[in-house]
PDB file of N, CA and C in Angstrom:
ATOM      1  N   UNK A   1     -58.937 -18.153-113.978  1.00  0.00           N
ATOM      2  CA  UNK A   1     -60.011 -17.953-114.934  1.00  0.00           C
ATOM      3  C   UNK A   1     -61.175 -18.864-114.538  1.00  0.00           C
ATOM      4  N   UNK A   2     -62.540 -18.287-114.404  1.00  0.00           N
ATOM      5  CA  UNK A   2     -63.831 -19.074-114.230  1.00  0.00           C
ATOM      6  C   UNK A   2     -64.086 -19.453-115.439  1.00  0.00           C
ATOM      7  N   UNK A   3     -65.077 -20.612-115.517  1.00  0.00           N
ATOM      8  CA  UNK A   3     -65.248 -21.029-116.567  1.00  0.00           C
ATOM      9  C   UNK A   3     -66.841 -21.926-116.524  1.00  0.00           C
ATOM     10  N   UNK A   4     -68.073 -21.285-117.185  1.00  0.00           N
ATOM     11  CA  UNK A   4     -68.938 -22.059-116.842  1.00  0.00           C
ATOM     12  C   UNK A   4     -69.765 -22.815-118.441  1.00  0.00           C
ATOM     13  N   UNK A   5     -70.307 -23.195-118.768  1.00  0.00           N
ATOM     14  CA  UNK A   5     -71.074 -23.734-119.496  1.00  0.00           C
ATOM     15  C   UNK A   5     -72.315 -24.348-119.292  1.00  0.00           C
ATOM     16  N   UNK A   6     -73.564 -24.091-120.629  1.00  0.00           N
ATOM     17  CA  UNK A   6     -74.595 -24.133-120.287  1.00  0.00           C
ATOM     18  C   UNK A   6     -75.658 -25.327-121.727  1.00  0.00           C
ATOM     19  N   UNK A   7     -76.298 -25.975-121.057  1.00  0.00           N
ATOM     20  CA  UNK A   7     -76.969 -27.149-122.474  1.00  0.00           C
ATOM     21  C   UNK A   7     -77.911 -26.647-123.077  1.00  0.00           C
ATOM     22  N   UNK A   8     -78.479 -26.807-124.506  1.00  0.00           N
ATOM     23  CA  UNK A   8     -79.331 -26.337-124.711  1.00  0.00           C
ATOM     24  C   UNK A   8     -79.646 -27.711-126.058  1.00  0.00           C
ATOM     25  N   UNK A   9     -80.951 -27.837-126.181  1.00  0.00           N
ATOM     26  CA  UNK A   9     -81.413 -28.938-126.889  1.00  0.00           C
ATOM     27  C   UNK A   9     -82.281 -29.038-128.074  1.00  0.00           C
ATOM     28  N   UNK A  10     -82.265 -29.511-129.297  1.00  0.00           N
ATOM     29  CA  UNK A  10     -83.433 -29.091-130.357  1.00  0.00           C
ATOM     30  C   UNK A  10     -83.000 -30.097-131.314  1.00  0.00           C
ATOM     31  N   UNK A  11     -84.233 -30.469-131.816  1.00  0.00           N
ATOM     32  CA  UNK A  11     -84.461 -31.106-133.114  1.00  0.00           C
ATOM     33  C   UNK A  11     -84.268 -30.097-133.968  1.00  0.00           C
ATOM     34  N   UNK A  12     -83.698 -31.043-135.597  1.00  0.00           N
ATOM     35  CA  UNK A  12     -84.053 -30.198-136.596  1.00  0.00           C
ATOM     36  C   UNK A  12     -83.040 -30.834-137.769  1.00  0.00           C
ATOM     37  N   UNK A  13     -83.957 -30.414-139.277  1.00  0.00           N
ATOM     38  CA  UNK A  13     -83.427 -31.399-140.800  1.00  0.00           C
ATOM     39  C   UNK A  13     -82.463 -30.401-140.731  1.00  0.00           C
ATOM     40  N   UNK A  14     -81.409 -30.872-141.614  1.00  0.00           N
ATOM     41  CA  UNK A  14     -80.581 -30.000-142.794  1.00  0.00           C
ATOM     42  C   UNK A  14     -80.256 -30.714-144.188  1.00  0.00           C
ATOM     43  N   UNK A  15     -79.420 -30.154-144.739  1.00  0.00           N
ATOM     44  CA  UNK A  15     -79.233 -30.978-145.664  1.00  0.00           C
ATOM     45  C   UNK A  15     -77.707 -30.399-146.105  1.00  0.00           C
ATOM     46  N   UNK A  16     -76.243 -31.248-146.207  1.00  0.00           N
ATOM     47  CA  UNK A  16     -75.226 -30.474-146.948  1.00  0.00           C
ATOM     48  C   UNK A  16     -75.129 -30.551-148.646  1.00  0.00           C
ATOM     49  N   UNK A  17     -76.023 -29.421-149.059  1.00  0.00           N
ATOM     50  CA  UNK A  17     -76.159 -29.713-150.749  1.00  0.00           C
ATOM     51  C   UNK A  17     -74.873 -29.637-151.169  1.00  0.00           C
ATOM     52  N   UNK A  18     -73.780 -29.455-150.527  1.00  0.00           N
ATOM     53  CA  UNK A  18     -72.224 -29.287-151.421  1.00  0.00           C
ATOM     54  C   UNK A  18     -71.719 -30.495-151.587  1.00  0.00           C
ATOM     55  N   UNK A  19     -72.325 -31.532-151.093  1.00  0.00           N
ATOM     56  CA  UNK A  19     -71.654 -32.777-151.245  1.00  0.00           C
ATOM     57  C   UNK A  19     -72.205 -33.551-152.325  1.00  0.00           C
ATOM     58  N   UNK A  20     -71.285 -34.696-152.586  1.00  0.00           N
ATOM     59  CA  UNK A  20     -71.889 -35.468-153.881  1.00  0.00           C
ATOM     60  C   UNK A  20     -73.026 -35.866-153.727  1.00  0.00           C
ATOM     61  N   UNK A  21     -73.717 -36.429-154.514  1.00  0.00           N
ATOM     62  CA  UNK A  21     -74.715 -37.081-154.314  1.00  0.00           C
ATOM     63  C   UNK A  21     -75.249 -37.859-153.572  1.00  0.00           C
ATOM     64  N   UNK A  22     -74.575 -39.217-153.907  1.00  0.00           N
ATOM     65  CA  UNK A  22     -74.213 -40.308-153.015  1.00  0.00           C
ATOM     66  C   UNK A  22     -73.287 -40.183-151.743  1.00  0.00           C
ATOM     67  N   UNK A  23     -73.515 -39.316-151.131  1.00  0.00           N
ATOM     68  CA  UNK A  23     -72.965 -38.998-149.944  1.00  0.00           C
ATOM     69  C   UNK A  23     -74.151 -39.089-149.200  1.00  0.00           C
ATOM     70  N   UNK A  24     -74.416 -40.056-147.806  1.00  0.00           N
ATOM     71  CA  UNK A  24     -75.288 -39.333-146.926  1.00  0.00           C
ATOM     72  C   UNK A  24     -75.894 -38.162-146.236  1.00  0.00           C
ATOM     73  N   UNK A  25     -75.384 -37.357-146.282  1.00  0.00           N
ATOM     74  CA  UNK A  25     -75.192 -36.122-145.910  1.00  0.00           C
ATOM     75  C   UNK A  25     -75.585 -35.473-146.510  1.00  0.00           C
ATOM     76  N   UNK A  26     -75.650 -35.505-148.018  1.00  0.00           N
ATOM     77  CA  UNK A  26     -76.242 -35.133-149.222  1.00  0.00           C
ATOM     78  C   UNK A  26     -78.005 -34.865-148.932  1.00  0.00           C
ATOM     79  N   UNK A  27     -78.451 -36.100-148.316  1.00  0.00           N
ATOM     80  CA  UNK A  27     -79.967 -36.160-148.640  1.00  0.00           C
ATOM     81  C   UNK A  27     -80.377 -35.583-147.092  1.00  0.00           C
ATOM     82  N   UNK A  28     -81.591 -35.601-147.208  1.00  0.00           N
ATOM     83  CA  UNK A  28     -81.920 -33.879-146.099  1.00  0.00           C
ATOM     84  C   UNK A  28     -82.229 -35.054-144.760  1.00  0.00           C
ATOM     85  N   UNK A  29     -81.909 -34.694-144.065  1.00  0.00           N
ATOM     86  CA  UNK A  29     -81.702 -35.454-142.355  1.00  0.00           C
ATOM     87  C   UNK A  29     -81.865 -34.468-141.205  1.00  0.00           C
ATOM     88  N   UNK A  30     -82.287 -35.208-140.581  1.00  0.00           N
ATOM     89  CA  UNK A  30     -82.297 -34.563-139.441  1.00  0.00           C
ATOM     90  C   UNK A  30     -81.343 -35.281-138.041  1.00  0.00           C
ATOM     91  N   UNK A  31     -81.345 -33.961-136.724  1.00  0.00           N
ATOM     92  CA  UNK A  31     -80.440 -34.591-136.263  1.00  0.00           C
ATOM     93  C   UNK A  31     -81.416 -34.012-134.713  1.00  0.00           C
ATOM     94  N   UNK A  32     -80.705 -35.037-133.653  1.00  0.00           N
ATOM     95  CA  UNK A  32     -81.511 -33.902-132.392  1.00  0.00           C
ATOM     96  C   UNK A  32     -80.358 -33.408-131.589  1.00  0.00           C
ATOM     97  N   UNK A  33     -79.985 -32.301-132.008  1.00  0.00           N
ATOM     98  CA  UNK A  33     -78.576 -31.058-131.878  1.00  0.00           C
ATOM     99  C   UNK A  33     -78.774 -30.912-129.954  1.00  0.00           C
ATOM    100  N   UNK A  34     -77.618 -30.716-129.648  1.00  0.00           N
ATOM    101  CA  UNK A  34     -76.991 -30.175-128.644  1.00  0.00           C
ATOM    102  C   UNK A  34     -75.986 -28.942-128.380  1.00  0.00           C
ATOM    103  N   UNK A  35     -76.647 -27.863-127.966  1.00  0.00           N
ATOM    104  CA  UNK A  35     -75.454 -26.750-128.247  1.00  0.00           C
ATOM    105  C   UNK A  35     -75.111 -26.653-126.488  1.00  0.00           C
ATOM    106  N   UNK A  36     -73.926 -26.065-126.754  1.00  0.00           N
ATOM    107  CA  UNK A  36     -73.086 -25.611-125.236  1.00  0.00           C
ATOM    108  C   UNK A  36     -72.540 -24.603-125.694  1.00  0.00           C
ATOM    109  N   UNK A  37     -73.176 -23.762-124.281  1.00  0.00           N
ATOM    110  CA  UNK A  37     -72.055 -22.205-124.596  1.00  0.00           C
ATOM    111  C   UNK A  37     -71.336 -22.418-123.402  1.00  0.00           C
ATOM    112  N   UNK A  38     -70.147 -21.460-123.792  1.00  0.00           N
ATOM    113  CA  UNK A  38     -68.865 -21.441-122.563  1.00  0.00           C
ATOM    114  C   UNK A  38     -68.794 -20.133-122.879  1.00  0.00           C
ATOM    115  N   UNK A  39     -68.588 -19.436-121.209  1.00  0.00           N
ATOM    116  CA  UNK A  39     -68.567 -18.209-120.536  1.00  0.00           C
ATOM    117  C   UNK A  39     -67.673 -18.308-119.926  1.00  0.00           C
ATOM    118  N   UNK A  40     -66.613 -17.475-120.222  1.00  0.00           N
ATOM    119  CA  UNK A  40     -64.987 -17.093-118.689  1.00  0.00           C
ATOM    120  C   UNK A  40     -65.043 -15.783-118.421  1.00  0.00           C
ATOM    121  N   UNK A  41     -65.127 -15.826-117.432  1.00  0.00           N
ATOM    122  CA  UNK A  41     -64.239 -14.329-117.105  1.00  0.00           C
ATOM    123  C   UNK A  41     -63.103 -14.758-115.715  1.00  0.00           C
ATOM    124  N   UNK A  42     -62.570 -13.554-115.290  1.00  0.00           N
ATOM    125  CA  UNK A  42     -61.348 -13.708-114.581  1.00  0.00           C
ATOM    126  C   UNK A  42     -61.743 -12.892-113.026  1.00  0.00           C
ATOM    127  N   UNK A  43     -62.951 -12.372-113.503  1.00  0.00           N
ATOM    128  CA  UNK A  43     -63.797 -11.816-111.807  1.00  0.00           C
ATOM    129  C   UNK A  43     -64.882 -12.340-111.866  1.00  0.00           C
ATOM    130  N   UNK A  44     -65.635 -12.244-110.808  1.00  0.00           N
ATOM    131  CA  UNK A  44     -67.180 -12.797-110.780  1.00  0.00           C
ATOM    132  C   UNK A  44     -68.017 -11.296-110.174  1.00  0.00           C
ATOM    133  N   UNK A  45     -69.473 -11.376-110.556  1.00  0.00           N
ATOM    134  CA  UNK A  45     -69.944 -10.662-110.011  1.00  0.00           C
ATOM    135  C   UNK A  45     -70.217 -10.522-108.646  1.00  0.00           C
ATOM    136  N   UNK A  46     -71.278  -9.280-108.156  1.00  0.00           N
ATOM    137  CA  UNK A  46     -71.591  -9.431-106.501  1.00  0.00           C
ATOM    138  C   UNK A  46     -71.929 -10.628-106.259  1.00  0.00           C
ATOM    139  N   UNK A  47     -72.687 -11.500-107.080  1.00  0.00           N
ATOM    140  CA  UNK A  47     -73.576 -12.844-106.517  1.00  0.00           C
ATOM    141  C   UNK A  47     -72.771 -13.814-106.575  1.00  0.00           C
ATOM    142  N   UNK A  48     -71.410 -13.709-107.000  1.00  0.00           N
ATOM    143  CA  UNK A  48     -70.323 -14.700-107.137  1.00  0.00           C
ATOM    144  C   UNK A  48     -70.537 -15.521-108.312  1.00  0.00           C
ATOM    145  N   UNK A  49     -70.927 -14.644-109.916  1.00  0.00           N
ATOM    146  CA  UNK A  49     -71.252 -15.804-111.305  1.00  0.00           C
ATOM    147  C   UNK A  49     -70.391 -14.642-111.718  1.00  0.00           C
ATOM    148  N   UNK A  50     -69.659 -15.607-113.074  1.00  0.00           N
ATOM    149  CA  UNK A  50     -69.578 -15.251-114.222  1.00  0.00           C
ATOM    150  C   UNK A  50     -70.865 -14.422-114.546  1.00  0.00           C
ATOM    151  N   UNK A  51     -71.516 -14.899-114.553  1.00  0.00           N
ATOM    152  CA  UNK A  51     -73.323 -14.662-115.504  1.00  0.00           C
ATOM    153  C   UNK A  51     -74.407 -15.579-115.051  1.00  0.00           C
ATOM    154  N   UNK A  52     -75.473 -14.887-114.751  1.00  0.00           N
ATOM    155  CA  UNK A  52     -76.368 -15.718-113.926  1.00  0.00           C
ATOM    156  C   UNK A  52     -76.897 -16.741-115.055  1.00  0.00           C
ATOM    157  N   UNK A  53     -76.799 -18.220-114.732  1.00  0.00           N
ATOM    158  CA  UNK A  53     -77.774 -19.060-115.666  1.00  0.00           C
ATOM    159  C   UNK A  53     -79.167 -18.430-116.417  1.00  0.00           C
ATOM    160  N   UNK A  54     -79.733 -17.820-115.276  1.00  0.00           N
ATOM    161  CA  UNK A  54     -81.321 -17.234-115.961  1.00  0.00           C
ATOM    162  C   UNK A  54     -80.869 -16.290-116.823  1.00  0.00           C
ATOM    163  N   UNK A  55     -79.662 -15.552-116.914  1.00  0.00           N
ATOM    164  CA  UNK A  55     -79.774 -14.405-118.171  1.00  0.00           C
ATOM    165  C   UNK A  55     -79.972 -15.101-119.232  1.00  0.00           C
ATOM    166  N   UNK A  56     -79.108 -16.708-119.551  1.00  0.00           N
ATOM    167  CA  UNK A  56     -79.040 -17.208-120.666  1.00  0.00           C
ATOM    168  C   UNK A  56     -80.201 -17.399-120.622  1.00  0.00           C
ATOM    169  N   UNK A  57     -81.748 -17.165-120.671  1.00  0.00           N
ATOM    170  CA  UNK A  57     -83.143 -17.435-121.022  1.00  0.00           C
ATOM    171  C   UNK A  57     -83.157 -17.079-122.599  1.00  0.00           C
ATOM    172  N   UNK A  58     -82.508 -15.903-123.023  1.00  0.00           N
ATOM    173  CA  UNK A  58     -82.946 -15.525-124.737  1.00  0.00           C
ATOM    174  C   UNK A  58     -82.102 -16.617-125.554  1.00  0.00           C
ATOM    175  N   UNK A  59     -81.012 -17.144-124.924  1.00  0.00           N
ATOM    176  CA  UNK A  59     -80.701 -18.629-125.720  1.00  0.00           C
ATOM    177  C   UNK A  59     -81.702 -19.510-126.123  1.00  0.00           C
ATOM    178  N   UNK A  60     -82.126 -19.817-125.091  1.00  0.00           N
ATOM    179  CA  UNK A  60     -83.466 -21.115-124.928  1.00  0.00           C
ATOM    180  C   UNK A  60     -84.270 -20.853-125.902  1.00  0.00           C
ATOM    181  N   UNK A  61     -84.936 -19.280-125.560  1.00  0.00           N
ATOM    182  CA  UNK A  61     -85.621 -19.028-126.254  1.00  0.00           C
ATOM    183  C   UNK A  61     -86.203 -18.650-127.810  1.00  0.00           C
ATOM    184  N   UNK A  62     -84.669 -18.264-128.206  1.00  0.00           N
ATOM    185  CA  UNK A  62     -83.983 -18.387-130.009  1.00  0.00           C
ATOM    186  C   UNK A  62     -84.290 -19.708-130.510  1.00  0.00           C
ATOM    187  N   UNK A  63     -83.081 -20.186-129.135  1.00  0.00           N
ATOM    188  CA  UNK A  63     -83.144 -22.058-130.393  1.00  0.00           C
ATOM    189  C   UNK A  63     -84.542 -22.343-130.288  1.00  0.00           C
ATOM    190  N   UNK A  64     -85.841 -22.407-128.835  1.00  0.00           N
ATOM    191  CA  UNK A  64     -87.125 -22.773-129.255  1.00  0.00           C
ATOM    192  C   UNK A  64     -88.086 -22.126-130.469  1.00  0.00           C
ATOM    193  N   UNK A  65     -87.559 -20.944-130.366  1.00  0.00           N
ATOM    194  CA  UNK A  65     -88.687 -20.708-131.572  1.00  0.00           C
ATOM    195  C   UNK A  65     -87.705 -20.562-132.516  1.00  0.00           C
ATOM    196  N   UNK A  66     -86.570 -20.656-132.985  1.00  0.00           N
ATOM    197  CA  UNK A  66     -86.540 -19.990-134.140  1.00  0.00           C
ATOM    198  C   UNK A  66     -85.733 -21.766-135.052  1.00  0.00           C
ATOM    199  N   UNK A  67     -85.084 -22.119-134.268  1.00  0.00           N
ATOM    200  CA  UNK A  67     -84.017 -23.198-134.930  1.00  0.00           C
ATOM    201  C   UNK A  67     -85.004 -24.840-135.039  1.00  0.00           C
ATOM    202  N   UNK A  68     -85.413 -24.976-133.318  1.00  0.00           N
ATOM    203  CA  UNK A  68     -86.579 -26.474-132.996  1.00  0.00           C
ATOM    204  C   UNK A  68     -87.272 -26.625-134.180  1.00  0.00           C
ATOM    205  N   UNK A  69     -87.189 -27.992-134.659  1.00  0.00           N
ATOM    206  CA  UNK A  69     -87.967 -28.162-135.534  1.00  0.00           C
ATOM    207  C   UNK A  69     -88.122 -27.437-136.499  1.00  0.00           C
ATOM    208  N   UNK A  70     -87.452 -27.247-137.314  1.00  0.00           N
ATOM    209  CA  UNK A  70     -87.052 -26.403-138.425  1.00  0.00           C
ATOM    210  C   UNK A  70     -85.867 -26.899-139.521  1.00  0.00           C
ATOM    211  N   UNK A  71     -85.959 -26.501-140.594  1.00  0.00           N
ATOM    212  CA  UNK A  71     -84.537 -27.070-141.261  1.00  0.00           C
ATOM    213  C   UNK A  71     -84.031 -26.144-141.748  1.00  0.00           C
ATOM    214  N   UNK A  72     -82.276 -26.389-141.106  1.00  0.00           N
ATOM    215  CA  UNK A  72     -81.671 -25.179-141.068  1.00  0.00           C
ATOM    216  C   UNK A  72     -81.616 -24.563-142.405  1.00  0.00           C
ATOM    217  N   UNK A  73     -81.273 -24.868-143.214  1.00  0.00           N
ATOM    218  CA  UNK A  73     -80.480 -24.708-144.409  1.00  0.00           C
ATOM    219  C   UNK A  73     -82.008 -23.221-144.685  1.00  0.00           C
ATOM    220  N   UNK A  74     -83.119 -23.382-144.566  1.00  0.00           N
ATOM    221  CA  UNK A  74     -84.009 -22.417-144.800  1.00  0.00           C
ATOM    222  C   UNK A  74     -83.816 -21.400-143.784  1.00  0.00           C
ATOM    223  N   UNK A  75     -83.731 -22.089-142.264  1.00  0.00           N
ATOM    224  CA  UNK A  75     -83.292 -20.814-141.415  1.00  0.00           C
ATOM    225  C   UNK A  75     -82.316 -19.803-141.337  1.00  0.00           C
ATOM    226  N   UNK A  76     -81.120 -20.126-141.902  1.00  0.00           N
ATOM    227  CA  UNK A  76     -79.849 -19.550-142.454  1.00  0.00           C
ATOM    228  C   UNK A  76     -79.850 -19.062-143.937  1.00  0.00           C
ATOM    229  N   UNK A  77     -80.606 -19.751-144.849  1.00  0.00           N
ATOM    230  CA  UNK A  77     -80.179 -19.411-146.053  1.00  0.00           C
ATOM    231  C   UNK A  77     -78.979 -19.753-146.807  1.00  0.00           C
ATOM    232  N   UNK A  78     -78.544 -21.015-145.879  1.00  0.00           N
ATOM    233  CA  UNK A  78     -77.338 -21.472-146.245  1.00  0.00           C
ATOM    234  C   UNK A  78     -77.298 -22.837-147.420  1.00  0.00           C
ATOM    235  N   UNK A  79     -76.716 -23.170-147.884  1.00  0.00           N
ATOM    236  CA  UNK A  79     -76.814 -24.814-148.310  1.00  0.00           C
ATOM    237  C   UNK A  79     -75.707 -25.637-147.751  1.00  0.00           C
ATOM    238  N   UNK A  80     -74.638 -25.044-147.170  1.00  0.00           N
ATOM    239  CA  UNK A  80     -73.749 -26.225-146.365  1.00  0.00           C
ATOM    240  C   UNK A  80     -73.604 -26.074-144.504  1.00  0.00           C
ATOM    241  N   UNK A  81     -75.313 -26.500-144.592  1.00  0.00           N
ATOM    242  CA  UNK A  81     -75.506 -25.726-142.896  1.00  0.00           C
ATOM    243  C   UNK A  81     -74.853 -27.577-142.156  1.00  0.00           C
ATOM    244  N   UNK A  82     -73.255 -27.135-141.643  1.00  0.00           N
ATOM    245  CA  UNK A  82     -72.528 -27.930-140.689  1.00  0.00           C
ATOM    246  C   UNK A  82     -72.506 -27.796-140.086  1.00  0.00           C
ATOM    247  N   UNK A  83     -72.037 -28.227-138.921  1.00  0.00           N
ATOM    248  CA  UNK A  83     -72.091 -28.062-137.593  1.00  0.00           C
ATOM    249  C   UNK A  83     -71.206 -27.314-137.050  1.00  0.00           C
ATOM    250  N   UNK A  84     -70.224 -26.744-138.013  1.00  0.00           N
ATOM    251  CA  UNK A  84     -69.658 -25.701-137.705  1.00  0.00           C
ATOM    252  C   UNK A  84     -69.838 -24.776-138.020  1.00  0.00           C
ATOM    253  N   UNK A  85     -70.622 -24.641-139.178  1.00  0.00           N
ATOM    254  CA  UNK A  85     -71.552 -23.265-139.535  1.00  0.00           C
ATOM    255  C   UNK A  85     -71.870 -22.825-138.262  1.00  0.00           C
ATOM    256  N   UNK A  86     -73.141 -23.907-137.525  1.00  0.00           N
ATOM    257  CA  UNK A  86     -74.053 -23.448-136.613  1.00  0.00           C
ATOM    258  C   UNK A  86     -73.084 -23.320-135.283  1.00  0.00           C
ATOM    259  N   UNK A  87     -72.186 -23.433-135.353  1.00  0.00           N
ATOM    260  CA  UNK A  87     -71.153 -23.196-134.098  1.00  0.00           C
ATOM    261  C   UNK A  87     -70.754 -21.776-134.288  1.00  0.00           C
ATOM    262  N   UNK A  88     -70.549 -21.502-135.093  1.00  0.00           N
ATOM    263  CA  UNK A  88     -69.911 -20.046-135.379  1.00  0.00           C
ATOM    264  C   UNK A  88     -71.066 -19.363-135.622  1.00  0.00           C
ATOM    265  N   UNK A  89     -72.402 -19.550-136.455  1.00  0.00           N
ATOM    266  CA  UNK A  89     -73.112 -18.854-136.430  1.00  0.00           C
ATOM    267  C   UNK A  89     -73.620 -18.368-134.590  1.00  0.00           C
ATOM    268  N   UNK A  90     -74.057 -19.516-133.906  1.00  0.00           N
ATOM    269  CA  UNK A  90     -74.433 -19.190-132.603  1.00  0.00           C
ATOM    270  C   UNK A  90     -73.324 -18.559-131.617  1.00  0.00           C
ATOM    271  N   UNK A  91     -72.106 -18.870-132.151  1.00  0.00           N
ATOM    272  CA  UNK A  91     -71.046 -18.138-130.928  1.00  0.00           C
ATOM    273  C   UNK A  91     -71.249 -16.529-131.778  1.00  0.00           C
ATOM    274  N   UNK A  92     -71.379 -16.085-132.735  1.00  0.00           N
ATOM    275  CA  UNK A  92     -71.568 -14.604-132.819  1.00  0.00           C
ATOM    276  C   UNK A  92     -73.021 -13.897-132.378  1.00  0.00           C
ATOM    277  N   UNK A  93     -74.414 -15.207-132.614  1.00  0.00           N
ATOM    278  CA  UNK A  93     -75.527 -14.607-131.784  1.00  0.00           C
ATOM    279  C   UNK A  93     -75.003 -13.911-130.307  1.00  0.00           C
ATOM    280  N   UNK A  94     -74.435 -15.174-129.215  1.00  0.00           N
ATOM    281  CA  UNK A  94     -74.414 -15.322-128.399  1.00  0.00           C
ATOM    282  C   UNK A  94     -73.255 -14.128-127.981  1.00  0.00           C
ATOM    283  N   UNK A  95     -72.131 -13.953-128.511  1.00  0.00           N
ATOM    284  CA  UNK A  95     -71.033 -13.070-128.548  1.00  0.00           C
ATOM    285  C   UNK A  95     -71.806 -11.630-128.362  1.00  0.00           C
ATOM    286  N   UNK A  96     -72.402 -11.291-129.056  1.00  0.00           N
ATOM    287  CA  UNK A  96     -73.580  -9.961-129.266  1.00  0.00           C
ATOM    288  C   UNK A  96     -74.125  -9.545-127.877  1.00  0.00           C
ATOM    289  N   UNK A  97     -74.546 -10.712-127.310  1.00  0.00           N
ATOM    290  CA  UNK A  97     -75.631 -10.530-125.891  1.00  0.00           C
ATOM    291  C   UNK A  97     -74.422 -10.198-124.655  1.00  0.00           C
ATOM    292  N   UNK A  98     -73.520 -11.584-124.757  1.00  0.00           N
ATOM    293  CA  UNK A  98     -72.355 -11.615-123.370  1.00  0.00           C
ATOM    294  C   UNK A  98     -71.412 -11.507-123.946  1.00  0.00           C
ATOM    295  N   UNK A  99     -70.548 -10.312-123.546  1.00  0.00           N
ATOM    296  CA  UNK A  99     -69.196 -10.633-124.235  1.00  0.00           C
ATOM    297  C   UNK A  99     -68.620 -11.725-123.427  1.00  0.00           C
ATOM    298  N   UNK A 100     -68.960 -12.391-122.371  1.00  0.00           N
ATOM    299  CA  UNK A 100     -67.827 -13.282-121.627  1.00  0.00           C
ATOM    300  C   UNK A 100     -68.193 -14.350-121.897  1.00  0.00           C
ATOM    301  N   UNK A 101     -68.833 -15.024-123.566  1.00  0.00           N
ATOM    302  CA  UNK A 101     -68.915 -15.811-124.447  1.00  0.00           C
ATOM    303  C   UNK A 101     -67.514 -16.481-124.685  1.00  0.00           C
ATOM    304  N   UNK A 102     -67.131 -17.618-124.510  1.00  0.00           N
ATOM    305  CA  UNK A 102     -65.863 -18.173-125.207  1.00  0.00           C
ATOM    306  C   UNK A 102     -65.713 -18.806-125.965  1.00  0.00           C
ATOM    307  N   UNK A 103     -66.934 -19.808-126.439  1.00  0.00           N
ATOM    308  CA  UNK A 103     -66.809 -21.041-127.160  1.00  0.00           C
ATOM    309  C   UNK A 103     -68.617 -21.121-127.362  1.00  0.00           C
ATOM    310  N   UNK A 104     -68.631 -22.003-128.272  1.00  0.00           N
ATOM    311  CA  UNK A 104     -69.968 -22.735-128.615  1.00  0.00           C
ATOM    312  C   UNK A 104     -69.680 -24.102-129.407  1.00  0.00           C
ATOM    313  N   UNK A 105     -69.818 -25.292-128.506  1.00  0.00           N
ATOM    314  CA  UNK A 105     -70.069 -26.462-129.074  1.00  0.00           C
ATOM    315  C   UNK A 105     -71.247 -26.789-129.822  1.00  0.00           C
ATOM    316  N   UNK A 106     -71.208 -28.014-130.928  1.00  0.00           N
ATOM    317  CA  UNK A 106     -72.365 -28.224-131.062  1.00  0.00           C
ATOM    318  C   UNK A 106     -72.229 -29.487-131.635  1.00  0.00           C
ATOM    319  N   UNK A 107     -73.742 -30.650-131.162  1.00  0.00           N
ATOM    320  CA  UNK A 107     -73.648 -31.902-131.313  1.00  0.00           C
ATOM    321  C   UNK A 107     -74.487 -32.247-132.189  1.00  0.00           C
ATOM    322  N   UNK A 108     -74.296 -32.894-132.959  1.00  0.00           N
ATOM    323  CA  UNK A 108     -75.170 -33.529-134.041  1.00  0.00           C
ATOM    324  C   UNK A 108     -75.557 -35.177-133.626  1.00  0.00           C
ATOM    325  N   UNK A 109     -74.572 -35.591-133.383  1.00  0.00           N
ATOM    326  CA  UNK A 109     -74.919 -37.256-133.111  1.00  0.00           C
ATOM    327  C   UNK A 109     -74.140 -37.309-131.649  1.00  0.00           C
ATOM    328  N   UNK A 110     -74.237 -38.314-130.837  1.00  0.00           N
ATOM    329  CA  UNK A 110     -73.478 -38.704-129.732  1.00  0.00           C
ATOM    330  C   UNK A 110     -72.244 -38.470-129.196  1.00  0.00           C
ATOM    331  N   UNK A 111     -71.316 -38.453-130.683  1.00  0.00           N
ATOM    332  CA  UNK A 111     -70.072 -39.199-130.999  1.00  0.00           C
ATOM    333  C   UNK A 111     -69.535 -37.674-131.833  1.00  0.00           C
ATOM    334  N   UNK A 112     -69.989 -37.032-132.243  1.00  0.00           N
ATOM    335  CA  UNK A 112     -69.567 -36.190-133.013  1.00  0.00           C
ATOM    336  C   UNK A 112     -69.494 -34.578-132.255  1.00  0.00           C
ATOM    337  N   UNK A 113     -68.512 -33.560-131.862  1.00  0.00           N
ATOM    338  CA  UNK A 113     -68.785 -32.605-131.319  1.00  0.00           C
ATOM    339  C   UNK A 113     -68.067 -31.313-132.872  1.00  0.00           C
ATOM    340  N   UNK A 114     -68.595 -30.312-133.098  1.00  0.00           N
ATOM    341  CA  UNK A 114     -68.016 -28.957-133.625  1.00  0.00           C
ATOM    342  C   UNK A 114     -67.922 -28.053-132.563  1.00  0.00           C
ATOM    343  N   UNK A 115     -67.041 -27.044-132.662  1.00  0.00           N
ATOM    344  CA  UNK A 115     -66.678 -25.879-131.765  1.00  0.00           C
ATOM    345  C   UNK A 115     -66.366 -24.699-132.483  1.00  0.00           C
ATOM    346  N   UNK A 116     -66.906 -23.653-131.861  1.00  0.00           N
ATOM    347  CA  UNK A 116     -65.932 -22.869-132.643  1.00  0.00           C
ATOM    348  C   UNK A 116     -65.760 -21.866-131.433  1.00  0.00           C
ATOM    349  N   UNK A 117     -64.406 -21.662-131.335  1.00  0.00           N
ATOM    350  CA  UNK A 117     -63.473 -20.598-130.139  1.00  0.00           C
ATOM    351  C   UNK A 117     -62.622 -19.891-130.942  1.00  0.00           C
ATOM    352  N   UNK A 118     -63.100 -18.421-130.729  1.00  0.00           N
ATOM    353  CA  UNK A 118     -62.049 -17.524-131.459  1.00  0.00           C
ATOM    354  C   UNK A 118     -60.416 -17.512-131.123  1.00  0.00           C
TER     355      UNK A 118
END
């Protein structure tokens, strides 16, 4: 099985309104997010990829205009926009375009990773 993965980078607030009050997390923050998609397949094409890096361009181009600098919770319509929301939300964007989608990480702080793999 091949297996490649690709970075992608953006600012942006949220806020988890499901939590108490006095919870940090509670009050609206921002974070500067890191997503990774993972692509397998078990053949490669003529050019010898999984999937050429440049197809992933409409990635880039989603998270720049639509997610960068933005706060999620308005972009989704959500109020408990986690980082696993946005893991699962982006592995079904991304699922849509390539099926040889496997995973989507996503980083909020340094130290902290969400995933979501079907």
């Amino acid at each position: 099985m091949f297996k490649i993965t690709k970075e992608f980078h953006f600012s942006a607030s949220h806020q988890l309104c499901k939590l108490p009050d006095n919870h940090p997390c509670a009050r609206l923050h921002g974070h500067n997010y890191i997503v990774k998609i993972e692509l397998t397949g078990e053949t490669l094409d003529e050019n010898g990829f999984i999937i050429d890096y440049h197809d992933l361009a409409p990635l880039k181009k989603y998270i720049d205009e639509e997610l960068d600098h933005r706060h999620l919770n308005d972009v989704f319509g959500h109020d408990g926009m986690t980082a696993e929301f946005l893991a699962k939300t982006l592995y079904d964007w991304c699922q849509k375009r390539w099926p040889q989608t496997s995973a989507v990480m996503v980083s909020e702080t340094p130290k902290t990773w969400a995933e979501y793999r079907p």
